[in-house]
N, C-alpha and C. Protein backbone atom coordinates (compact mmCIF):
# COMPACT_ATOMS: atom_id res chain seq x y z
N UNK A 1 -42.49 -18.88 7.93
CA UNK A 1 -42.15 -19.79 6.85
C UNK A 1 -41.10 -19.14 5.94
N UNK A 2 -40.40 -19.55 5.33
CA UNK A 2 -38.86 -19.44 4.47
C UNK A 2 -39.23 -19.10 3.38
N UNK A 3 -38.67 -18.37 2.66
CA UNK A 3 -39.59 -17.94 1.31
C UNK A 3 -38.61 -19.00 0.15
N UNK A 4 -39.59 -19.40 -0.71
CA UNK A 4 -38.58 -20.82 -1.57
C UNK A 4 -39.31 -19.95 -3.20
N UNK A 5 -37.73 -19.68 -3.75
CA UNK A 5 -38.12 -19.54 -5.40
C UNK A 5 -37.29 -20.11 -6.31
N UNK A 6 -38.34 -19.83 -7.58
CA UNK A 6 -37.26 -21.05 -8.48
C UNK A 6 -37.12 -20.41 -9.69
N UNK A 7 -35.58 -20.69 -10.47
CA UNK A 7 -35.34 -19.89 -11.27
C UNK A 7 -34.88 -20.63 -12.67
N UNK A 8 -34.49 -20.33 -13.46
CA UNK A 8 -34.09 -20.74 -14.62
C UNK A 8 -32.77 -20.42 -15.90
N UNK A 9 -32.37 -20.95 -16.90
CA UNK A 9 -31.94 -20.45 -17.83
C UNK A 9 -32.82 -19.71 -18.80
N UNK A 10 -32.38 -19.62 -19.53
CA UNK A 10 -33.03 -18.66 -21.14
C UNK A 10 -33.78 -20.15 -22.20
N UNK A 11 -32.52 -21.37 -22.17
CA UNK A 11 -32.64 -21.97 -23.06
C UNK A 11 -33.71 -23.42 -21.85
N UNK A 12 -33.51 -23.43 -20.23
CA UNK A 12 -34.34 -24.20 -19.75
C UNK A 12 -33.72 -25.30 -19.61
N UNK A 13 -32.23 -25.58 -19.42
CA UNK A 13 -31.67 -26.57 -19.07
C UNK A 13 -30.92 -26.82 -17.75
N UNK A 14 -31.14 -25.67 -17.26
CA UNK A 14 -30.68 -25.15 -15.86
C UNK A 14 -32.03 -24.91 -14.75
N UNK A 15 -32.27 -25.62 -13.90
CA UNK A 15 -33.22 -25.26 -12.79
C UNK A 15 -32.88 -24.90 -11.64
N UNK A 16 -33.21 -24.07 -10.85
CA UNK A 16 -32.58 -24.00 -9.44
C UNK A 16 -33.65 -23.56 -8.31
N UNK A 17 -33.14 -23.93 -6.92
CA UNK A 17 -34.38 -23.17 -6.15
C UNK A 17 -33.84 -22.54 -5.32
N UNK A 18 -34.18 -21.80 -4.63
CA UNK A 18 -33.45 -20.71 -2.95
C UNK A 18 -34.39 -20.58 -2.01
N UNK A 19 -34.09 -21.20 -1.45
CA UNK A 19 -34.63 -21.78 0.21
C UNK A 19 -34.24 -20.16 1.10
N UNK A 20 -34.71 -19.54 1.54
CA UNK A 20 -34.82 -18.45 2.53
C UNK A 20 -34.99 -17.16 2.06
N UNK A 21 -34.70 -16.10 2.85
CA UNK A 21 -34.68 -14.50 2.39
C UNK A 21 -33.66 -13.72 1.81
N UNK A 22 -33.95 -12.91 0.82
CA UNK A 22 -32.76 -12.27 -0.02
C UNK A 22 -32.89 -10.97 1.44
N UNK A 23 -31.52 -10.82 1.23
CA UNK A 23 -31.13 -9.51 2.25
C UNK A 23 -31.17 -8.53 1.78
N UNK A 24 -30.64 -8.39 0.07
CA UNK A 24 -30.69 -6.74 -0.21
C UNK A 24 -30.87 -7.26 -1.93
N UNK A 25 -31.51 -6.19 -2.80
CA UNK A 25 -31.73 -6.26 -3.95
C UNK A 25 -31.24 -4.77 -4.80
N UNK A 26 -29.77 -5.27 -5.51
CA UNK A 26 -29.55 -3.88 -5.91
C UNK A 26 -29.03 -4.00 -7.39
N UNK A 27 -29.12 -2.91 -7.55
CA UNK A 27 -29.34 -2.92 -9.46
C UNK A 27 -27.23 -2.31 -9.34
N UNK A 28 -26.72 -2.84 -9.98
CA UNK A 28 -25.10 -2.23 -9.98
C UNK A 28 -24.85 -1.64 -11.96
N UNK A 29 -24.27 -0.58 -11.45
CA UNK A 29 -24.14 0.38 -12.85
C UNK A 29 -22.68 0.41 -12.53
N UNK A 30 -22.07 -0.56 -12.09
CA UNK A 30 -20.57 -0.48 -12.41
C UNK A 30 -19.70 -1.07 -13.32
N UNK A 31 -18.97 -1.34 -14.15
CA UNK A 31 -17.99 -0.96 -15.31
C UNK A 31 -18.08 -2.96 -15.59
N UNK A 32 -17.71 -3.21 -14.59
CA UNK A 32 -17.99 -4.83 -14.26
C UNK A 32 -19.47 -5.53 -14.65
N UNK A 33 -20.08 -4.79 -14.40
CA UNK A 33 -21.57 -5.26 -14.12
C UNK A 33 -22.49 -5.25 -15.68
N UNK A 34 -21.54 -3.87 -16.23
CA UNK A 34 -22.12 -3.61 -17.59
C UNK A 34 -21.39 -4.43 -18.76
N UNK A 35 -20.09 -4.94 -18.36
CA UNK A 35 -19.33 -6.15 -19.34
C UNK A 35 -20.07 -7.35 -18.95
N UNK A 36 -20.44 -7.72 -18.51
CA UNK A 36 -20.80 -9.25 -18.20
C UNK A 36 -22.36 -9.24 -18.12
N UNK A 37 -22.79 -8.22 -18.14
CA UNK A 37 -25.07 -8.12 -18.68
C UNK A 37 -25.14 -7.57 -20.01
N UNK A 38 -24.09 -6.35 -20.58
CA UNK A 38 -24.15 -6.40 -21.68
C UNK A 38 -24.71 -5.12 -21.73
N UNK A 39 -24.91 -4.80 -20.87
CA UNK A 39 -26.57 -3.92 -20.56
C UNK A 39 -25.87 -2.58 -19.66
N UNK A 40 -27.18 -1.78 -19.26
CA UNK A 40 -26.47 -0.50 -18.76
C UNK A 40 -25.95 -1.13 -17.08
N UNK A 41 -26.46 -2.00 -16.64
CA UNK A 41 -26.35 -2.64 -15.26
C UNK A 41 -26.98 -4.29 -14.91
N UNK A 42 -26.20 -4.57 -13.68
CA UNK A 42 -26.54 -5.60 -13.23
C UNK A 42 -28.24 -5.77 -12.34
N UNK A 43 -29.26 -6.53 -12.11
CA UNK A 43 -29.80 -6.28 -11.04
C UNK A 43 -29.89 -7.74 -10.34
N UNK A 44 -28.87 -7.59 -9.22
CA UNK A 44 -28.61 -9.03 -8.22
C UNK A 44 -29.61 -9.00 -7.01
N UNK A 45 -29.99 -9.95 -6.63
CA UNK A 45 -30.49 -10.31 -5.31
C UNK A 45 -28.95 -10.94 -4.56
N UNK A 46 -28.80 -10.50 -3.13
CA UNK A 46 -27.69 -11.06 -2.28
C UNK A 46 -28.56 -11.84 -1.21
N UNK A 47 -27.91 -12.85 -0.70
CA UNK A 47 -28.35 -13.38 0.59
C UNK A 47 -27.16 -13.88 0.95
N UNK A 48 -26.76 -13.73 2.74
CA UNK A 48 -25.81 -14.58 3.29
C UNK A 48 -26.58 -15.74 3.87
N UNK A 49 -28.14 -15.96 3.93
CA UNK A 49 -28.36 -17.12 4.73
C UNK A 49 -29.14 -18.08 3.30
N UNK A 50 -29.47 -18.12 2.49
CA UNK A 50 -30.62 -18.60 1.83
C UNK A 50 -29.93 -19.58 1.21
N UNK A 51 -30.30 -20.95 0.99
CA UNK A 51 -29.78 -22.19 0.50
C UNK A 51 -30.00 -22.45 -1.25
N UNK A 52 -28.63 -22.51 -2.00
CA UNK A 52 -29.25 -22.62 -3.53
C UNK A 52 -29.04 -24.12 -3.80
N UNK A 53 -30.35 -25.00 -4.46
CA UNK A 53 -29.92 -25.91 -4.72
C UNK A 53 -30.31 -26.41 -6.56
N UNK A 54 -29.39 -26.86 -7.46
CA UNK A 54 -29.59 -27.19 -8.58
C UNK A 54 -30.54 -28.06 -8.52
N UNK A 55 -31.62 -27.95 -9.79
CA UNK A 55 -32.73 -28.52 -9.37
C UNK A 55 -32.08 -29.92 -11.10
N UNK A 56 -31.55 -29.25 -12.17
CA UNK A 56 -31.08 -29.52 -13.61
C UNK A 56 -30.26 -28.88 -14.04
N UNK A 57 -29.34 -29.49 -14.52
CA UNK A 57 -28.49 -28.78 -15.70
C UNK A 57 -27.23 -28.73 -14.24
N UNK A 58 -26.54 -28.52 -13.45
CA UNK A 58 -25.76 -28.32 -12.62
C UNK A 58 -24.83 -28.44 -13.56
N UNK A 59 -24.35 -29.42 -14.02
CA UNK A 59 -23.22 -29.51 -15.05
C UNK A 59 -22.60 -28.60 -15.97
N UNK A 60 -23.94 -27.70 -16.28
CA UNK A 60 -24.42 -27.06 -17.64
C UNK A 60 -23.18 -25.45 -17.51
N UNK A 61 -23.56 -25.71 -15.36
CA UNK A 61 -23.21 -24.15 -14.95
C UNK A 61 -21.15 -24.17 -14.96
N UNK A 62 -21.02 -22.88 -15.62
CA UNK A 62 -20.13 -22.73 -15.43
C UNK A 62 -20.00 -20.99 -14.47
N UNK A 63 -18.58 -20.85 -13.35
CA UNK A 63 -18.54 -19.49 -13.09
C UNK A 63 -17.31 -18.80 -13.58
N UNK A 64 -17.07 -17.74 -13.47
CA UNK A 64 -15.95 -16.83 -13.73
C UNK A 64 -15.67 -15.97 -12.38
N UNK A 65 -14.74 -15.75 -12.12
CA UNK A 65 -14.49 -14.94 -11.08
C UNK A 65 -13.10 -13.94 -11.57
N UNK A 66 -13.50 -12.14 -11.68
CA UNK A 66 -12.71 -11.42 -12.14
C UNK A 66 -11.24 -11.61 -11.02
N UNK A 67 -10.52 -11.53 -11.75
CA UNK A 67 -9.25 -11.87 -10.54
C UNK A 67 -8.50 -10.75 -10.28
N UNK A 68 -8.43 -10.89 -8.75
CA UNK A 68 -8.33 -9.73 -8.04
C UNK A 68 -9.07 -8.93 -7.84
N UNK A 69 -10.26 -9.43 -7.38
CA UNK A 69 -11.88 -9.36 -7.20
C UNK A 69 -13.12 -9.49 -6.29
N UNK A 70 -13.96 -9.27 -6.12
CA UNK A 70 -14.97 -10.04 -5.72
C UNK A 70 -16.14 -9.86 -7.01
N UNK A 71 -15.78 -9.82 -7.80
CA UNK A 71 -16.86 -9.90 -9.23
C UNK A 71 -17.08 -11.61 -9.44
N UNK A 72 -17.84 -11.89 -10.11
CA UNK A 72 -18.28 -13.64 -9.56
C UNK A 72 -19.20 -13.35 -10.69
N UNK A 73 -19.82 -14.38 -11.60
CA UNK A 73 -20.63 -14.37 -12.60
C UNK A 73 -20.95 -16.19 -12.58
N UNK A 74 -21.68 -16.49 -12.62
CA UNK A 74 -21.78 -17.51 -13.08
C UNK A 74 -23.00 -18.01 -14.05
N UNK A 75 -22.86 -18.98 -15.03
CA UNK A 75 -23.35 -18.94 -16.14
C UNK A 75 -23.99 -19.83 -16.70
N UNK A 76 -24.99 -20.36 -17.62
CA UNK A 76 -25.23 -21.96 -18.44
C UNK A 76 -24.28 -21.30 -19.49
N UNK A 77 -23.42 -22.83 -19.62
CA UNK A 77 -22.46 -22.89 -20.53
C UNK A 77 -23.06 -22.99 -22.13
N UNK A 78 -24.08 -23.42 -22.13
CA UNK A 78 -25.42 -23.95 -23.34
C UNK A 78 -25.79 -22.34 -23.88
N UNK A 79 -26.35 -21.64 -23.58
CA UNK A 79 -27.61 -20.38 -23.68
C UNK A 79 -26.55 -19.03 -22.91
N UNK A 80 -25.52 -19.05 -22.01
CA UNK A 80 -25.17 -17.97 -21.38
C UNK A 80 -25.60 -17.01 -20.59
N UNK A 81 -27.16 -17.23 -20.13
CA UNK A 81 -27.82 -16.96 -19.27
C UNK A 81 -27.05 -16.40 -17.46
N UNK A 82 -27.38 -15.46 -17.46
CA UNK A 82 -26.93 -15.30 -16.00
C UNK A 82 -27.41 -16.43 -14.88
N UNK A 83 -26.65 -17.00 -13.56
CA UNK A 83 -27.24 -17.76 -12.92
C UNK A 83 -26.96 -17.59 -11.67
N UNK A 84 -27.12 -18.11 -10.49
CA UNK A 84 -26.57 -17.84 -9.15
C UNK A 84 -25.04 -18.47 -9.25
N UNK A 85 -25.11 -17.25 -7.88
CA UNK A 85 -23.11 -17.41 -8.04
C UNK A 85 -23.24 -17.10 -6.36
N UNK A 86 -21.71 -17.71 -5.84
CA UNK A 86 -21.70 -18.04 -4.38
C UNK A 86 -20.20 -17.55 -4.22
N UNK A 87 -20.20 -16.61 -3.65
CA UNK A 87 -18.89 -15.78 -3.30
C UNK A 87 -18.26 -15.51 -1.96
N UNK A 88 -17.46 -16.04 -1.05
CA UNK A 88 -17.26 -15.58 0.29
C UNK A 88 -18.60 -15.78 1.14
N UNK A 89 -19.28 -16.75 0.87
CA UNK A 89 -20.53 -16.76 1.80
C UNK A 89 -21.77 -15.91 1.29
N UNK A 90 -21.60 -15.57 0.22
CA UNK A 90 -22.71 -14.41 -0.21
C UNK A 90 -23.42 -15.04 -1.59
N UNK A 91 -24.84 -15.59 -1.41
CA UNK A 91 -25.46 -16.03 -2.35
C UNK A 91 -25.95 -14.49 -3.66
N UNK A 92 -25.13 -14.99 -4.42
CA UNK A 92 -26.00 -13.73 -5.74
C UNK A 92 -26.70 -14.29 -6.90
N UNK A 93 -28.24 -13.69 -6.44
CA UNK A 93 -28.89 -14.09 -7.93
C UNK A 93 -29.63 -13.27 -8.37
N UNK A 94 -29.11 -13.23 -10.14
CA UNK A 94 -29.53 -12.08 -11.01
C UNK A 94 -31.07 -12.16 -11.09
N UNK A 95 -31.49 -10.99 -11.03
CA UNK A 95 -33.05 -10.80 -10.77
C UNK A 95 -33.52 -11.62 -11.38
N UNK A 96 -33.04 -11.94 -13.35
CA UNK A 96 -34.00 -11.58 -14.45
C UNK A 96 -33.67 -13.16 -14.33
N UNK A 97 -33.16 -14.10 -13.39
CA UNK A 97 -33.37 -15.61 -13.86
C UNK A 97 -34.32 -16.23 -12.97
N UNK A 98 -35.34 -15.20 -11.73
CA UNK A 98 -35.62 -15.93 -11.17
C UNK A 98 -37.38 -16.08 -11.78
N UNK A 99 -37.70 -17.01 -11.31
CA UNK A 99 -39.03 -17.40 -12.22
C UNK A 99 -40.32 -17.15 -11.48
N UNK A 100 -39.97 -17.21 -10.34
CA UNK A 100 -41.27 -16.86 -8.99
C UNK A 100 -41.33 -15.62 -9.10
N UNK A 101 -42.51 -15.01 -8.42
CA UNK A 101 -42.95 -13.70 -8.30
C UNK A 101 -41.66 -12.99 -7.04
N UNK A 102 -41.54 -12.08 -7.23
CA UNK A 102 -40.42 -11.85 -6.03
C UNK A 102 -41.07 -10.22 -5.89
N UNK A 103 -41.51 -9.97 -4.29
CA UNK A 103 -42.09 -9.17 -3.93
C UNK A 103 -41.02 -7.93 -3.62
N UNK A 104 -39.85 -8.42 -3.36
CA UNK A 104 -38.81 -7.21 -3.22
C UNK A 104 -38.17 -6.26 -3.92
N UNK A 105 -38.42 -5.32 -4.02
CA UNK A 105 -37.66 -4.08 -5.18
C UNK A 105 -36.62 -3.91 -4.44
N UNK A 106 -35.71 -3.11 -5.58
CA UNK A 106 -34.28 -3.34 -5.41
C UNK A 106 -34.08 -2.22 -4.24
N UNK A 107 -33.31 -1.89 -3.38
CA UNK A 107 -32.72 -1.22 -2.60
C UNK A 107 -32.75 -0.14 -2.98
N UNK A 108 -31.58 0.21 -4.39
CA UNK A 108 -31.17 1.70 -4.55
C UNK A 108 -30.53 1.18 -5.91
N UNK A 109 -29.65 2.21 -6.26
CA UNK A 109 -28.91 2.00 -7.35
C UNK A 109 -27.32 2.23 -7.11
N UNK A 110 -26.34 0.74 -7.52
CA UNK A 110 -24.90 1.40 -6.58
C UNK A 110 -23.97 1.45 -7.77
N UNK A 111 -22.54 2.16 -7.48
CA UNK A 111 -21.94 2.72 -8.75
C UNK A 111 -21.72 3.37 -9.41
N UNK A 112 -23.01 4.55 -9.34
CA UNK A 112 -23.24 5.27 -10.49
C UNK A 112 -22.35 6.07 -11.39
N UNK A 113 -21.26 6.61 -10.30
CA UNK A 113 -20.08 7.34 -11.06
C UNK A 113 -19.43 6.09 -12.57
N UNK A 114 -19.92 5.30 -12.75
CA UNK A 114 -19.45 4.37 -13.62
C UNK A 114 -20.43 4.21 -14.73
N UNK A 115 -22.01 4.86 -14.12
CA UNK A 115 -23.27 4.47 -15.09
C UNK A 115 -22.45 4.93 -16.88
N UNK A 116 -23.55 4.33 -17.45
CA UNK A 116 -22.81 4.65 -18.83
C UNK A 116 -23.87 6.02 -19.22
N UNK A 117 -23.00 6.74 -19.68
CA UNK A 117 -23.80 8.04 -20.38
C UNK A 117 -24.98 8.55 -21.03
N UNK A 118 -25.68 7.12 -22.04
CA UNK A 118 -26.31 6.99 -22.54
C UNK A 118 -27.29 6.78 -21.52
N UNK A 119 -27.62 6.73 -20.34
CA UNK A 119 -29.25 6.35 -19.63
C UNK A 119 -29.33 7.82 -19.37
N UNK A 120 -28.71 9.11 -19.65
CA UNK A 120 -29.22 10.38 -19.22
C UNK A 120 -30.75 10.46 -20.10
N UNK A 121 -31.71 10.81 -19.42
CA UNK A 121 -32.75 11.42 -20.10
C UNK A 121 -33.55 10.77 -20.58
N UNK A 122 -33.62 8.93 -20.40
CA UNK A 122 -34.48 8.19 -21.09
C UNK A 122 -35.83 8.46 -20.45
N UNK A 123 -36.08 9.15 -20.29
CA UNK A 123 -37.85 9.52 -19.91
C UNK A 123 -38.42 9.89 -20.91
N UNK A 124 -36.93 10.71 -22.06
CA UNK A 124 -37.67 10.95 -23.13
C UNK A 124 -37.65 10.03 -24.32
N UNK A 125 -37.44 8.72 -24.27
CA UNK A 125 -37.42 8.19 -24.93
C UNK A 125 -38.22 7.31 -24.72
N UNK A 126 -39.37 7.17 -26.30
CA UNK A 126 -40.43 6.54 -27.07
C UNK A 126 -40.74 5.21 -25.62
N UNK A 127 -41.34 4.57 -25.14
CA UNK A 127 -41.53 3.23 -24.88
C UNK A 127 -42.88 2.57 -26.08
N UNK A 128 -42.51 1.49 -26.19
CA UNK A 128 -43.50 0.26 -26.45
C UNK A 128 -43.75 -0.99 -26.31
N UNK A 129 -44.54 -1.33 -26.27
CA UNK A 129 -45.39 -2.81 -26.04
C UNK A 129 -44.61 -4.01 -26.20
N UNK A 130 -44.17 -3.89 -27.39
CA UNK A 130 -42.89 -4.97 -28.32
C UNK A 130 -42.45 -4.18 -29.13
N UNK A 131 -41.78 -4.68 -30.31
CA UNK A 131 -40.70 -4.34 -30.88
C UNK A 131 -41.11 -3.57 -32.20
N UNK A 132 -41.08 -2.16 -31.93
CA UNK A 132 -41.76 -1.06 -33.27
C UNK A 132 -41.17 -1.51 -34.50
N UNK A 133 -42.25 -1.28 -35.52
CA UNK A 133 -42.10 -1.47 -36.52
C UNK A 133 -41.19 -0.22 -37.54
């Protein structure tokens, strides 16, 4: 049986589902990945076979594609939420929109000569629950 998950925006005006198997799940710490998450890295699911179909909001989505590229982002135009993006045959969807349980951990970590400086050593840094007072 085909594994089917369903994902979302931030703000919930965007629905989507993916009909088959992700091929590889990798977290990207490259220069690209950290302008457009904001964050120290990307973490994408890829598939070349798995079917995405808008479930709401289709309209909503807008993509970007870095030019002279294969960087691809696509977005809710509403909330700015990361969303699936379809590149040369290659389905990408950002981990953190999908809404089903997803049993696959990421591969590895790719890029790194690009990671940003600041993730050296966070083992030693504090974690909590929510947001310290």
């Amino acid at each position: 049986m085909s594994e089917q998950h369903q994902g979302s925006c931030l703000c919930g005006q965007v629905h989507y589902s993916v009909s088959g198997e992700f091929d590889s799940f990798y977290l990207c710490f490259c220069q690209h990945c950290q302008k457009d998450s904001g964050s120290a890295h990307a973490a994408n699911l890829f598939s070349s076979q798995a079917k995405l179909t808008w479930l709401s909001g289709e309209a909503l989505v807008r993509t970007y594609q870095l030019p002279n590229s294969r960087h691809v982002k696509s977005f809710c135009q509403h909330c700015g939420s990361a969303l699936p993006a379809q590149l040369e045959g290659l389905l990408q969807v950002p981990a953190g929109s999908v809404d089903s349980e997803l049993a696959l951990k990421p591969k590895g970590k790719i890029f790194m000569a690009s990671a940003a400086k600041w993730l050296n050593h966070l083992e030693q840094v504090p974690s909590y629950e929510a947001l310290p007072k």
